[in-house]
N, C-alpha and C. Protein backbone atom coordinates (compact mmCIF):
# COMPACT_ATOMS: atom_id res chain seq x y z
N UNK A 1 150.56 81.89 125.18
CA UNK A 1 151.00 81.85 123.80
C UNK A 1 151.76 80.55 123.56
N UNK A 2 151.24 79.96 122.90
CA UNK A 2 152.19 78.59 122.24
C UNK A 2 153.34 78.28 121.44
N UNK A 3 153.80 77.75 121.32
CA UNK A 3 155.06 77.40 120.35
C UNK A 3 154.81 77.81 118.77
N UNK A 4 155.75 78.44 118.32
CA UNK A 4 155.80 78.98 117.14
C UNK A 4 156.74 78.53 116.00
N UNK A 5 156.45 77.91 114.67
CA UNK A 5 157.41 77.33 113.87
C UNK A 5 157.74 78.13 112.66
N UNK A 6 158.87 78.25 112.57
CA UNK A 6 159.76 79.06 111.72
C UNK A 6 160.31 78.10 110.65
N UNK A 7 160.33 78.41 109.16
CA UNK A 7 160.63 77.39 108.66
C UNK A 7 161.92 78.04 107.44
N UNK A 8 163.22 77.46 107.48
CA UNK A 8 164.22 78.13 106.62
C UNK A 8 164.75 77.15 105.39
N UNK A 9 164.19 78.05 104.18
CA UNK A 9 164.25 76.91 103.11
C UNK A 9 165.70 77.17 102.41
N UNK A 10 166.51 76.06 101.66
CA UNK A 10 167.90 76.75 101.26
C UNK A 10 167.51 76.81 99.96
N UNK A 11 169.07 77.13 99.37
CA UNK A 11 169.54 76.93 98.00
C UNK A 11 169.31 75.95 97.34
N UNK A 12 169.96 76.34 96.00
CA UNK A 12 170.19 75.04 95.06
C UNK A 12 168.71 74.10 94.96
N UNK A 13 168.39 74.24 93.57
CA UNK A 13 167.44 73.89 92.23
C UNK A 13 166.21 72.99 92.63
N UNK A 14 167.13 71.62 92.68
CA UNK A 14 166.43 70.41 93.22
C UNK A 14 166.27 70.27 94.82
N UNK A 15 166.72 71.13 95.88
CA UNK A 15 166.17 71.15 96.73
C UNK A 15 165.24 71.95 97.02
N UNK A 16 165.34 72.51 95.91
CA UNK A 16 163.85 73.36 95.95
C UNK A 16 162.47 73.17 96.06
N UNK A 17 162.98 72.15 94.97
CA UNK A 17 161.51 71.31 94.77
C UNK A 17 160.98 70.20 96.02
N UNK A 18 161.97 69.71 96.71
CA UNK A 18 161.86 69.60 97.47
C UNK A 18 161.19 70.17 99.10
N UNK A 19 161.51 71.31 99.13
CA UNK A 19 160.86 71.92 99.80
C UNK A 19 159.48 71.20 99.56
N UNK A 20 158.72 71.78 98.64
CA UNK A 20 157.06 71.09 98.74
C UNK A 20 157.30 69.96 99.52
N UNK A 21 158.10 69.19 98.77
CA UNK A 21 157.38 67.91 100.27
C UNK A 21 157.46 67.86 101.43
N UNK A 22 158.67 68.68 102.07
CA UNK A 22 158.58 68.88 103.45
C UNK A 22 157.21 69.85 104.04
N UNK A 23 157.16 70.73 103.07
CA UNK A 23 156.11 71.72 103.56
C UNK A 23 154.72 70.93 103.48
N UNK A 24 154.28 69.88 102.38
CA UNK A 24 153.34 68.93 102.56
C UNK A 24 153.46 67.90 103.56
N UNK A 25 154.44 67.62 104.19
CA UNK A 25 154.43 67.00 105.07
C UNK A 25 153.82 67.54 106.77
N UNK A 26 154.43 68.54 107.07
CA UNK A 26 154.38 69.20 107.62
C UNK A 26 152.20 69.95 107.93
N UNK A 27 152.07 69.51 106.52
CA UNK A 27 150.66 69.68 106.43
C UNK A 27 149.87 68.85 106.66
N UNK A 28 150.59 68.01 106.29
CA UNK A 28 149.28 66.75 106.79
C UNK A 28 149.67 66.18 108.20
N UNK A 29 150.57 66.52 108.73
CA UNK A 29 150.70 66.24 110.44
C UNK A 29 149.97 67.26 111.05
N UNK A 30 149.51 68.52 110.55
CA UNK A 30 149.14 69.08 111.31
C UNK A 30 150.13 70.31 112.05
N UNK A 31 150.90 70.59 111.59
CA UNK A 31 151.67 71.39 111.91
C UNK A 31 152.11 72.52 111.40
N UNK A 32 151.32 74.03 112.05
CA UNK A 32 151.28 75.03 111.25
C UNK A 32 152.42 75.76 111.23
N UNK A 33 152.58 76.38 110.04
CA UNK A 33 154.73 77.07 109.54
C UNK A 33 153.49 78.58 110.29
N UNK A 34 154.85 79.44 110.81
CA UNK A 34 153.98 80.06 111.99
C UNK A 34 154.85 81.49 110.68
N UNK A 35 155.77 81.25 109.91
CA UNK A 35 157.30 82.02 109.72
C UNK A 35 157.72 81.25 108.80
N UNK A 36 158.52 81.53 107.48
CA UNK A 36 159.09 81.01 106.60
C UNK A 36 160.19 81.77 105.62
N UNK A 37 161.20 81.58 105.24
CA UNK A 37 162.29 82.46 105.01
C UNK A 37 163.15 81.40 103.76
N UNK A 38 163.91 82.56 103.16
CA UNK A 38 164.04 80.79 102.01
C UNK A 38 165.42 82.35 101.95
N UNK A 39 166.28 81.14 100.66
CA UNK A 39 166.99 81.96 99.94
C UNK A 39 167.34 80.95 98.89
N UNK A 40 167.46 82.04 97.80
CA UNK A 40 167.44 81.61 96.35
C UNK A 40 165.99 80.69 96.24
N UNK A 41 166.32 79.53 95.75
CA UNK A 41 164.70 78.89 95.19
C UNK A 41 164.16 78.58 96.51
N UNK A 42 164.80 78.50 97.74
CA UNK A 42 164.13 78.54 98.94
C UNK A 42 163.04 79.78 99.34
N UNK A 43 163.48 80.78 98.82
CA UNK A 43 163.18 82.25 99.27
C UNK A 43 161.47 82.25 97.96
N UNK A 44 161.86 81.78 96.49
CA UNK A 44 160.78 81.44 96.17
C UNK A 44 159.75 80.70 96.09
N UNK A 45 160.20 79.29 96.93
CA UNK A 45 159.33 78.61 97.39
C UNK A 45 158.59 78.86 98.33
N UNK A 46 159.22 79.60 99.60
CA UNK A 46 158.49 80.13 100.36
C UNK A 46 157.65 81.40 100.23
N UNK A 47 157.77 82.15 98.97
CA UNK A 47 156.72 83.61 98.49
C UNK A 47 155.79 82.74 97.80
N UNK A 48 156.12 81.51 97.30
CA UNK A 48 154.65 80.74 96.84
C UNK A 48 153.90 80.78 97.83
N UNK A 49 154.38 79.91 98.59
CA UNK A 49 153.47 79.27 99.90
C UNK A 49 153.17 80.43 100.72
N UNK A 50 153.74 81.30 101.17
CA UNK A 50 152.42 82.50 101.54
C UNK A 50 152.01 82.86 100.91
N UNK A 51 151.83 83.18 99.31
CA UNK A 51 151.08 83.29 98.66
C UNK A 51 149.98 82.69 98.45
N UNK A 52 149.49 81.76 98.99
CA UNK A 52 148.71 80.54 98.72
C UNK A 52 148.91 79.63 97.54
N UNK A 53 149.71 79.79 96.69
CA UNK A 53 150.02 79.54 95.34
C UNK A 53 150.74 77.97 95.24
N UNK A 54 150.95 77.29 96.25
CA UNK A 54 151.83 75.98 96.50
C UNK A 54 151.21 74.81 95.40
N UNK A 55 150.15 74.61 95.37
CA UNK A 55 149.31 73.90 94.48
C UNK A 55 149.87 74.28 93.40
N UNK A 56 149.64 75.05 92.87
CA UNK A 56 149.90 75.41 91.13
C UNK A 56 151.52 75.36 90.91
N UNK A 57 152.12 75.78 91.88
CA UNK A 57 153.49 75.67 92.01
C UNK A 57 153.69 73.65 91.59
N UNK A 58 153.17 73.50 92.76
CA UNK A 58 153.76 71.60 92.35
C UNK A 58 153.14 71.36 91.23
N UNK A 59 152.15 71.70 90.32
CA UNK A 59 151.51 70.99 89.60
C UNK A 59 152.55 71.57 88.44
N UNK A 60 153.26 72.26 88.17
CA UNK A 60 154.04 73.34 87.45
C UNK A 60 155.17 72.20 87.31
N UNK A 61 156.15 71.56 88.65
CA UNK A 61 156.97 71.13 88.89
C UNK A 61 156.66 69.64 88.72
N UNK A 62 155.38 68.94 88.51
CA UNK A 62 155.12 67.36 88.57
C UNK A 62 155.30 67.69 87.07
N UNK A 63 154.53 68.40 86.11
CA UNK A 63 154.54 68.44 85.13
C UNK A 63 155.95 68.76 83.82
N UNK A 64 156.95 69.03 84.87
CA UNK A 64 158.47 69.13 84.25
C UNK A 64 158.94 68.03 83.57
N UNK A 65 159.47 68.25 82.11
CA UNK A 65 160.61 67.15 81.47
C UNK A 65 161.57 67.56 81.68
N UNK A 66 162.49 66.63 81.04
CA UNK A 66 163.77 67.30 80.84
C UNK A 66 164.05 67.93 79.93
N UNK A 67 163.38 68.27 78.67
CA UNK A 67 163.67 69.44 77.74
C UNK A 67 163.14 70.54 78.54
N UNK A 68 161.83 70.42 78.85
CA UNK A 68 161.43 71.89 79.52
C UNK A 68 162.52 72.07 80.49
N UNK A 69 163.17 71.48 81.35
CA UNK A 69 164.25 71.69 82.54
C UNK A 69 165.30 72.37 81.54
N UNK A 70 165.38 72.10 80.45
CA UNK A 70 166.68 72.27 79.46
C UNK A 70 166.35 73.91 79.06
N UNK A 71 165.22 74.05 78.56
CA UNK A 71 164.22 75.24 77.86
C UNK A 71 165.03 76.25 79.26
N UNK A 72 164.62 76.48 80.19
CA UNK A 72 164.73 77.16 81.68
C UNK A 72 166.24 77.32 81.86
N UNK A 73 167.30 76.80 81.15
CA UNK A 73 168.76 77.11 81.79
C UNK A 73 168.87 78.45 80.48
N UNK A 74 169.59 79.67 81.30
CA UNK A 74 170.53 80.77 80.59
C UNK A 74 171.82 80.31 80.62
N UNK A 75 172.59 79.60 79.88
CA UNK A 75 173.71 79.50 79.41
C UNK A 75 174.72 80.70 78.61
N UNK A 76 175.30 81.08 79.32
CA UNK A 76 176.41 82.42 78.94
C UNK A 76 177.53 82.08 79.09
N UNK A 77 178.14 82.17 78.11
CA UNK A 77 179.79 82.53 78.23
C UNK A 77 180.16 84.03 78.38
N UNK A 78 181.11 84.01 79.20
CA UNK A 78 182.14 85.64 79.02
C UNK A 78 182.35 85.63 78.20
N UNK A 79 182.88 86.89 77.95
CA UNK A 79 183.23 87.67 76.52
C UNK A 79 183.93 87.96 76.96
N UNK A 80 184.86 88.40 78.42
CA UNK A 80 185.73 88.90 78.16
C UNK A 80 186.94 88.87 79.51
N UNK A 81 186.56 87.49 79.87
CA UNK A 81 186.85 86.78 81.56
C UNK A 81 186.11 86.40 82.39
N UNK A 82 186.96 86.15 83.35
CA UNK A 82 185.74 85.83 84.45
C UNK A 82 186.62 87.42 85.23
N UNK A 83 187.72 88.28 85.25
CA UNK A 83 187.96 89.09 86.45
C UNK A 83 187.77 90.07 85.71
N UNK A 84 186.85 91.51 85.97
CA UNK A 84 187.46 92.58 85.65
C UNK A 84 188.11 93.77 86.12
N UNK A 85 188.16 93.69 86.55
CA UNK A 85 189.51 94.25 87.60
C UNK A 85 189.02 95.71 88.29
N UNK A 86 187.73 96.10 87.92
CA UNK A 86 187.31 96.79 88.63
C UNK A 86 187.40 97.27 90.49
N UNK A 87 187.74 96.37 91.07
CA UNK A 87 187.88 96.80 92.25
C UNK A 87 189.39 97.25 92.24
N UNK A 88 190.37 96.69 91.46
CA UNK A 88 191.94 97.67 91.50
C UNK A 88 191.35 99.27 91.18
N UNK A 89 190.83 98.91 89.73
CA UNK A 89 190.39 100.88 89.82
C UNK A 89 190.35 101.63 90.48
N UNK A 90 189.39 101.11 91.75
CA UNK A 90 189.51 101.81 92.51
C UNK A 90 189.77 102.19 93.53
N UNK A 91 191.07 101.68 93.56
CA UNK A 91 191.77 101.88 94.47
C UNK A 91 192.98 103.06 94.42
């Protein structure tokens, strides 16, 4: 049995996108992800790519402006803090 590659993608937005290029890199050397594990946009970059879906994914992400980047943020304010004190309750 041969060597096996595990691949752990992180957090945060723009390294997300990133990912693709490592994972295209990784492709054109010839080097098969044996295992892949992400969290946050890591975790969905990597359900693309076993999905087979990586293609449509980058073509999704080459095709980004910055209004569409703008369109994609949920901007919320509290209404009513940032603490609610729920864990004293229950105590």
């Amino acid at each position: 049995m041969g060597k096996k590659l595990g691949l752990a993608l992180g957090s945060g937005g723009a390294r997300g996108w990133a990912h693709i290029g490592v994972i295209r890199a990784l492709e054109r050397a010839g080097i098969p992800i044996d295992y892949i594990a992400g969290t946050s946009i890591g975790a969905f970059v990597g359900a693309i790519y076993a999905a087979g879906e990586l293609d449509e994914l980058e073509d999704f992400v080459r095709d980004l402006n910055w209004k569409m980047i703008l369109s994609l943020f949920d901007v919320v304010f509290p209404t009513c803090g940032l603490l609610d004190g729920n864990k004293i309750m229950s105590c």
